[in-house]
Protein backbone atom coordinates (compact mmCIF):
# COMPACT_ATOMS: atom_id res chain seq x y z
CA UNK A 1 42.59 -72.41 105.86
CA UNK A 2 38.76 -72.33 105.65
CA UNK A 3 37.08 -74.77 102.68
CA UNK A 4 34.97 -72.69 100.54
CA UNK A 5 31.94 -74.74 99.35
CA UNK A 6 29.02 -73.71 97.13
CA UNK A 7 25.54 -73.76 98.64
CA UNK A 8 23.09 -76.12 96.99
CA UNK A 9 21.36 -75.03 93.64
CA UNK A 10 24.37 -72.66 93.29
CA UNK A 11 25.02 -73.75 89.78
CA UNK A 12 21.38 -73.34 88.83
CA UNK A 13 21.28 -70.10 90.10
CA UNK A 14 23.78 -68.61 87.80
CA UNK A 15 21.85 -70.38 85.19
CA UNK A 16 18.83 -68.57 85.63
CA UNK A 17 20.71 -65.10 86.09
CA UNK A 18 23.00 -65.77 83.31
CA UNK A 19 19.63 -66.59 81.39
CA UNK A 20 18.09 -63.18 82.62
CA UNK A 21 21.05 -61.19 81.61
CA UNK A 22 20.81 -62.85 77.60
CA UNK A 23 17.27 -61.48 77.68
CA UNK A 24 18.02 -57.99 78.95
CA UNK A 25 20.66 -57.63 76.37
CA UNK A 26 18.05 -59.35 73.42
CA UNK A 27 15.85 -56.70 74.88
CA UNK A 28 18.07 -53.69 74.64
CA UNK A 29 19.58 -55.39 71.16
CA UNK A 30 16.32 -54.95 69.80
CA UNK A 31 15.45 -51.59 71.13
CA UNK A 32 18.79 -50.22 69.78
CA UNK A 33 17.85 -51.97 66.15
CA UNK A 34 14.75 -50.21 65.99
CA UNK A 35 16.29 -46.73 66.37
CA UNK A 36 17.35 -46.80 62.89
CA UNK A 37 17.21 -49.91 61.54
CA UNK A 38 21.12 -50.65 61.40
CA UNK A 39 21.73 -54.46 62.51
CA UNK A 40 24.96 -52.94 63.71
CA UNK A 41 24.00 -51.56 66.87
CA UNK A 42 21.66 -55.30 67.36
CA UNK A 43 25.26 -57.15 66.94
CA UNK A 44 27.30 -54.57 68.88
CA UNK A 45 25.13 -54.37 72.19
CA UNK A 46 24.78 -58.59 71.72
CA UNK A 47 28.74 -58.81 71.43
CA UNK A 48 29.02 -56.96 74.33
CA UNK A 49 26.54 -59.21 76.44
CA UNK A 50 28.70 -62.14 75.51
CA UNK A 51 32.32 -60.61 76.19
CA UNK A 52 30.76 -59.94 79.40
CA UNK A 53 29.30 -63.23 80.18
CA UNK A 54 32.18 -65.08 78.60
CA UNK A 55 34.60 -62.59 81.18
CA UNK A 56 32.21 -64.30 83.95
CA UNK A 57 32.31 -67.86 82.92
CA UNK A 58 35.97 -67.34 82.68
CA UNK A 59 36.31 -66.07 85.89
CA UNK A 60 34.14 -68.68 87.85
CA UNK A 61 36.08 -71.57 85.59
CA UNK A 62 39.55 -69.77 87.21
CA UNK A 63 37.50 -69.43 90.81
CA UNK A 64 36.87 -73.65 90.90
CA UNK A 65 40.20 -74.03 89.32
CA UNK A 66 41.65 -72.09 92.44
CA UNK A 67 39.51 -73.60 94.79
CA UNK A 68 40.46 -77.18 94.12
């Protein structure tokens, strides 16, 4: 069985991409909200950008879990 290790800065990594992906979706939030003006579509496209990175942080919590 091989160990599976993390390279350094690993964790600071997903930081900063987990950190790019909450601007992209503030980006896109807002662009949808000024379509029309309905803070509906500015919650739905934000809900959607934290199911997704809540489905991630889940996973990687499960992968470490696994791992040790």
């Amino acid at each position: 069985m091989t160990s599976l290790s993390s390279p350094p800065g690993a964790e600071r990594i997903i930081r900063w991409i987990m950190l790019g992906i909450v601007a992209w979706g503030l980006f896109h939030a807002i662009g949808a909200w000024r379509l029309n003006h309905d803070p509906r579509r500015l919650l739905v496209v934000l809900a959607c950008v934290a199911a997704f990175l809540g489905f991630w942080l889940t996973m990687l919590a499960a992968f470490r879990r696994a791992r040790s």
